[in-house]
PDB file of N, CA and C in Angstrom:
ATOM      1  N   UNK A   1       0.834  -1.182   0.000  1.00  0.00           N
ATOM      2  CA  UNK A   1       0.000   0.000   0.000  1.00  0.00           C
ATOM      3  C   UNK A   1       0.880   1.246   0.000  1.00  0.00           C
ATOM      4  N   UNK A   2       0.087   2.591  -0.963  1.00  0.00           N
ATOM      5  CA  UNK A   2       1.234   3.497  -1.218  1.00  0.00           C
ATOM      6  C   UNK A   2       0.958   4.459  -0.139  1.00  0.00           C
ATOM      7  N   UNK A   3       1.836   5.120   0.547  1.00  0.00           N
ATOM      8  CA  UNK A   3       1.163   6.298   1.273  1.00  0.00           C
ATOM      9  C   UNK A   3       0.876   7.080   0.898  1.00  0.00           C
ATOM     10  N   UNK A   4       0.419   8.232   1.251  1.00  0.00           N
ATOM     11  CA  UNK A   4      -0.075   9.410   0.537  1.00  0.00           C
ATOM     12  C   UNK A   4       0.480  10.825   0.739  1.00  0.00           C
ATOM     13  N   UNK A   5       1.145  11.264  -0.077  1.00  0.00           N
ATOM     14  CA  UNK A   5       2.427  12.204  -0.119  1.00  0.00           C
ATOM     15  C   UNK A   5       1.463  13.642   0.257  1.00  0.00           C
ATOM     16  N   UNK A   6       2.013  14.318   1.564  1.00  0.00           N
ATOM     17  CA  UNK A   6       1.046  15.593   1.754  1.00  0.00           C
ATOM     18  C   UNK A   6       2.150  16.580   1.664  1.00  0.00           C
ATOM     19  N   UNK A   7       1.597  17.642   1.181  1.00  0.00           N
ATOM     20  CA  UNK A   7       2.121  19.077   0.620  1.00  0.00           C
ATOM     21  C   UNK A   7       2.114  19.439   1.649  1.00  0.00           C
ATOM     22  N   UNK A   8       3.348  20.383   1.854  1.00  0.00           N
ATOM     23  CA  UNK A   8       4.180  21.033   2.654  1.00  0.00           C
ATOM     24  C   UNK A   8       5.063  21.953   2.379  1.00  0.00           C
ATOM     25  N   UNK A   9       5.180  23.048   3.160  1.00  0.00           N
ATOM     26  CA  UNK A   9       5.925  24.104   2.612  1.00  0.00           C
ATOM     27  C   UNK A   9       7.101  23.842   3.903  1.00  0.00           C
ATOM     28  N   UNK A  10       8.501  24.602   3.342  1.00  0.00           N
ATOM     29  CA  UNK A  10       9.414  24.721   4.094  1.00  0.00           C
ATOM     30  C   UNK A  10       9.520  25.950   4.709  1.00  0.00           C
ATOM     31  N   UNK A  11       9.790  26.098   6.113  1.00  0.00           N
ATOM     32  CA  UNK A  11       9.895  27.396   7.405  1.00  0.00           C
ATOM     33  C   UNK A  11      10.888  27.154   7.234  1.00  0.00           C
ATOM     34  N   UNK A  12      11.787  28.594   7.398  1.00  0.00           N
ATOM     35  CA  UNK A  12      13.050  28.909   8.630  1.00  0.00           C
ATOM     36  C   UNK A  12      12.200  29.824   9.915  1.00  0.00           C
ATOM     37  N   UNK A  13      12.041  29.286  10.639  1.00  0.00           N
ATOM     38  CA  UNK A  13      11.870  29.740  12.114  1.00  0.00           C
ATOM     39  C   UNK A  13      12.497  30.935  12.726  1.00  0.00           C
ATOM     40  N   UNK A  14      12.963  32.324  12.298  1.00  0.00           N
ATOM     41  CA  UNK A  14      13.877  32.749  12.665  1.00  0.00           C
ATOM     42  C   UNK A  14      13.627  33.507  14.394  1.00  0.00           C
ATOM     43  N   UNK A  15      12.644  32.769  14.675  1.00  0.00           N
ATOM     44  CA  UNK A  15      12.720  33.308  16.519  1.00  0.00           C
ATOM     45  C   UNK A  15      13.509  32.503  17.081  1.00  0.00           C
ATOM     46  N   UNK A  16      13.877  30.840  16.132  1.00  0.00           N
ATOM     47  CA  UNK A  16      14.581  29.984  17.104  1.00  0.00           C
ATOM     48  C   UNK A  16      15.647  29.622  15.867  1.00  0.00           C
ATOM     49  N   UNK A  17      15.877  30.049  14.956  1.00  0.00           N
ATOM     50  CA  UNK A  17      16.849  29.990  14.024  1.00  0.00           C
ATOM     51  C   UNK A  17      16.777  28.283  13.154  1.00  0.00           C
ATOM     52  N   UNK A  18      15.518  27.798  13.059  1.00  0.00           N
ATOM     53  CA  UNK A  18      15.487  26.043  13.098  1.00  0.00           C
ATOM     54  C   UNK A  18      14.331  26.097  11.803  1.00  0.00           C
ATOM     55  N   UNK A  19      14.373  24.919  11.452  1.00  0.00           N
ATOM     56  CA  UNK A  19      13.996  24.885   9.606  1.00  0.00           C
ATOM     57  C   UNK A  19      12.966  23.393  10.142  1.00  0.00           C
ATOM     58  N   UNK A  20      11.619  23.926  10.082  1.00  0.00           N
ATOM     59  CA  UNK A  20      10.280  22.802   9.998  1.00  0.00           C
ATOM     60  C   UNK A  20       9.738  22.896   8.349  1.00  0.00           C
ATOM     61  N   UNK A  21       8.971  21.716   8.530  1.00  0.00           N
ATOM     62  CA  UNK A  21       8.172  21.952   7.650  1.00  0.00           C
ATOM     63  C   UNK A  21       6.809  21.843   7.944  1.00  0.00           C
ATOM     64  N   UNK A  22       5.867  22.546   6.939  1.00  0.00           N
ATOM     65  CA  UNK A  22       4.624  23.072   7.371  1.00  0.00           C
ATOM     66  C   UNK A  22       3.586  22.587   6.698  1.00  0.00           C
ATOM     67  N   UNK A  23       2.658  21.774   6.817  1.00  0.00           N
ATOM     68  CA  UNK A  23       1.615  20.951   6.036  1.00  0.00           C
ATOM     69  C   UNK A  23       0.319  21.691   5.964  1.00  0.00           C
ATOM     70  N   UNK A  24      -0.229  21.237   4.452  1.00  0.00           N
ATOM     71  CA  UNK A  24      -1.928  22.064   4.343  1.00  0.00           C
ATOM     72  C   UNK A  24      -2.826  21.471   5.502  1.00  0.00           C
ATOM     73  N   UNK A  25      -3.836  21.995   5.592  1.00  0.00           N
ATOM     74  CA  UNK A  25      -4.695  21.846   6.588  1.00  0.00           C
ATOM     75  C   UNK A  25      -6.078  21.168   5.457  1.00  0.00           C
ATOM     76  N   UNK A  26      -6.670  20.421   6.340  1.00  0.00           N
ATOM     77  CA  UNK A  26      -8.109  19.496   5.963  1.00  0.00           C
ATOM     78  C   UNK A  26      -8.286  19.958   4.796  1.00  0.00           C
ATOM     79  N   UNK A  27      -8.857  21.382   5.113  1.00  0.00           N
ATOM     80  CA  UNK A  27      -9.423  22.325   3.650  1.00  0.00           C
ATOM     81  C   UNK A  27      -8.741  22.289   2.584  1.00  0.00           C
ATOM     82  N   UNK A  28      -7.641  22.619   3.192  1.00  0.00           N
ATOM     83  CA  UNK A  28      -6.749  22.796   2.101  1.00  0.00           C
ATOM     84  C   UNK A  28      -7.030  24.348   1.610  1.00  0.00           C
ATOM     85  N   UNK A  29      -6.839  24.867   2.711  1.00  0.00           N
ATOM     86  CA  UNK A  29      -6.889  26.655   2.865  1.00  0.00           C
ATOM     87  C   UNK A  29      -5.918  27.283   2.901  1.00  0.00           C
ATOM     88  N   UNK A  30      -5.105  26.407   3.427  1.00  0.00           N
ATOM     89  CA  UNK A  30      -3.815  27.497   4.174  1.00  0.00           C
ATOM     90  C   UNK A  30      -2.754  26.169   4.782  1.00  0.00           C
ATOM     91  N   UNK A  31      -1.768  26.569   5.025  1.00  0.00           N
ATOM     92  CA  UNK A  31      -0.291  25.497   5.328  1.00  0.00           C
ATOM     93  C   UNK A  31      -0.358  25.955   6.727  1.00  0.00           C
ATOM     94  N   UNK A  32      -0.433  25.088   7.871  1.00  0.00           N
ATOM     95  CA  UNK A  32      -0.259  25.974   8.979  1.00  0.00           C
ATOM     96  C   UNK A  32       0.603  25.088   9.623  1.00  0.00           C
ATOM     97  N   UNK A  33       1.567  25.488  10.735  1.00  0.00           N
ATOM     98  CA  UNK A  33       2.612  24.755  11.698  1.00  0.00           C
ATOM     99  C   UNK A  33       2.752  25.690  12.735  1.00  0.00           C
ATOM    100  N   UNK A  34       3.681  25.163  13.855  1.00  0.00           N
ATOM    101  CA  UNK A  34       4.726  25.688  14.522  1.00  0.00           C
ATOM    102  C   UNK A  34       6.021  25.492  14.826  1.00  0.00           C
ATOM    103  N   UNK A  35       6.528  26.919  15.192  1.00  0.00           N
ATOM    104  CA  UNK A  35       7.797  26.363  15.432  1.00  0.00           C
ATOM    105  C   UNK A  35       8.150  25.351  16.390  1.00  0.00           C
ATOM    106  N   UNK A  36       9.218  24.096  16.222  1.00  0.00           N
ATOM    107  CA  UNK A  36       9.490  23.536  16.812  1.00  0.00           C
ATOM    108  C   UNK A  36       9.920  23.475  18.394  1.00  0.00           C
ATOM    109  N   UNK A  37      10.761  24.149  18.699  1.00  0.00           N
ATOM    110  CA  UNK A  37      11.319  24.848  19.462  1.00  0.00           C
ATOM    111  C   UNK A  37      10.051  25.731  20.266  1.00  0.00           C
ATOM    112  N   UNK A  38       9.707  26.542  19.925  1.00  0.00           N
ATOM    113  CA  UNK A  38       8.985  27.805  21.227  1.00  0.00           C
ATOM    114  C   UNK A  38       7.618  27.836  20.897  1.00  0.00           C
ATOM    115  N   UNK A  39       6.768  27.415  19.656  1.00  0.00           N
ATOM    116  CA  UNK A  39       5.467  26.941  19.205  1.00  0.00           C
ATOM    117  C   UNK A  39       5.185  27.868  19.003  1.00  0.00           C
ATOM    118  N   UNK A  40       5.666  29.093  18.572  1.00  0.00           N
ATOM    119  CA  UNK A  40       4.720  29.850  17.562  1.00  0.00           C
ATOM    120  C   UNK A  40       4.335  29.823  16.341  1.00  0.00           C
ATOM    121  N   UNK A  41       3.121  30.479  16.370  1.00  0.00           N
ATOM    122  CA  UNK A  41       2.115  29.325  15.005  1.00  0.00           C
ATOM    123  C   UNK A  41       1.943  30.570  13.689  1.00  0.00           C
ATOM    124  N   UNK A  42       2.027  29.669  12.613  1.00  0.00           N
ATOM    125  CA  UNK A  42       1.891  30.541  11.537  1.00  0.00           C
ATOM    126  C   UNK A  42       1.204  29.684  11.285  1.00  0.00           C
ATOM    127  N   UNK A  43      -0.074  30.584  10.126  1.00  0.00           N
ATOM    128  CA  UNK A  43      -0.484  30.400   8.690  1.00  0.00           C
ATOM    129  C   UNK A  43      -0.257  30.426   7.562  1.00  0.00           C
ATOM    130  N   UNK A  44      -0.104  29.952   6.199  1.00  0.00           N
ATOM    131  CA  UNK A  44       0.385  30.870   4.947  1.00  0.00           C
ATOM    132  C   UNK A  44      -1.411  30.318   4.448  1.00  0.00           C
ATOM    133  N   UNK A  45      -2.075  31.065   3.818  1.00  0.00           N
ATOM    134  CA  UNK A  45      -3.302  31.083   3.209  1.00  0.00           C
ATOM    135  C   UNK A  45      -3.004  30.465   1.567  1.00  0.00           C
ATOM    136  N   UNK A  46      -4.038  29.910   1.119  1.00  0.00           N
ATOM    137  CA  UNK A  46      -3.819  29.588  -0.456  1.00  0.00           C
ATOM    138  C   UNK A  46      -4.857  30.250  -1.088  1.00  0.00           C
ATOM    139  N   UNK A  47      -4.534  30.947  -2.289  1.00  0.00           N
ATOM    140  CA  UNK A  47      -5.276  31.930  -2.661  1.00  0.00           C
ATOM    141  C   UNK A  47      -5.181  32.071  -4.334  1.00  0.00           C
ATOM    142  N   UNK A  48      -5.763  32.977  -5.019  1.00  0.00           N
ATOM    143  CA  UNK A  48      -5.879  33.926  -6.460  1.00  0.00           C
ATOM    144  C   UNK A  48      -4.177  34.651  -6.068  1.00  0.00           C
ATOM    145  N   UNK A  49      -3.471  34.537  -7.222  1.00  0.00           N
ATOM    146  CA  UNK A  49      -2.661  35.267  -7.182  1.00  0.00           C
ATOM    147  C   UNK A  49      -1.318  35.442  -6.351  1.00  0.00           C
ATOM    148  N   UNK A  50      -0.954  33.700  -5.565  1.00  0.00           N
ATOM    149  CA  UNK A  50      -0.242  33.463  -4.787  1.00  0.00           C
ATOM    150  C   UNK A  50       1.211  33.492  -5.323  1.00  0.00           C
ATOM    151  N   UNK A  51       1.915  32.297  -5.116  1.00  0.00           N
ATOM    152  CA  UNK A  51       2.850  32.253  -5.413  1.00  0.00           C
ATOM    153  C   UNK A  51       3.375  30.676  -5.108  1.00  0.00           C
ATOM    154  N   UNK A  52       4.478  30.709  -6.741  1.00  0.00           N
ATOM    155  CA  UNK A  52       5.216  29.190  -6.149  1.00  0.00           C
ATOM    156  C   UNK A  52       6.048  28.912  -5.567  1.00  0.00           C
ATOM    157  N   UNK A  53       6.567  29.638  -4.581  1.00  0.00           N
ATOM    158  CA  UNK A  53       7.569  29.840  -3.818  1.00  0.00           C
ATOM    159  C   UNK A  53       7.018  28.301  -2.469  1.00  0.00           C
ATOM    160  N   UNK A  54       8.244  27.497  -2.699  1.00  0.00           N
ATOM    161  CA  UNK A  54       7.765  26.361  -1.641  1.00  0.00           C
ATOM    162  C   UNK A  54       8.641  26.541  -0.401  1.00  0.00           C
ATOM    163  N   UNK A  55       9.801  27.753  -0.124  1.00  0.00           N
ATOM    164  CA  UNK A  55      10.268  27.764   0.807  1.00  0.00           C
ATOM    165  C   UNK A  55      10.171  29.249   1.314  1.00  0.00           C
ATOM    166  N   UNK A  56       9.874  29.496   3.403  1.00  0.00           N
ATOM    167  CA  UNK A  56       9.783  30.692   3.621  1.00  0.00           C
ATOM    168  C   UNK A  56      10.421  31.068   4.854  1.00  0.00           C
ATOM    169  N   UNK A  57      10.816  32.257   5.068  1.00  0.00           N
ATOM    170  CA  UNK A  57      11.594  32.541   6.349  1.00  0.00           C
ATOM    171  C   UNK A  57      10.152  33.315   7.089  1.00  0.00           C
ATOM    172  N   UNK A  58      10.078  32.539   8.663  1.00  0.00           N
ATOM    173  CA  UNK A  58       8.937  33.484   9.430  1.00  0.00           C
ATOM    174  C   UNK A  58       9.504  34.430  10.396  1.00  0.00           C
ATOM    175  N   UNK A  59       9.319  35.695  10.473  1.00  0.00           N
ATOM    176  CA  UNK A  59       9.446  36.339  11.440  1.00  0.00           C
ATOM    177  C   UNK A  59       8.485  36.503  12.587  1.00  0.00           C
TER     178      UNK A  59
END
């Protein structure tokens, strides 16, 4: 049985200087995670007019 490959964007964390990666949510609305380290939480939204950029630095 194959697994099922889920989309994910790449973080640099820069409150804790550390590189997660960040998976879509149910909807498939938005990529959301936290940082590893201290758990602060981002969103990135999916939208009209986004971008293909698969890697991001969070401040």
């Amino acid at each position: 049985m194959e697994r099922e490959k889920r989309k994910f964007l790449g973080v640099v964390f820069q409150c804790c200087k550390v590189y997660a990666r960040v998976y879509i949510n149910k909807e498939k609305t938005a990529y959301k995670g936290m940082c590893p380290r201290c758990g602060k939480q981002i969103e990135l939204k999916i939208g009209p007019g986004g971008t293909d950029t698969r890697f991001f630095n969070a401040h």
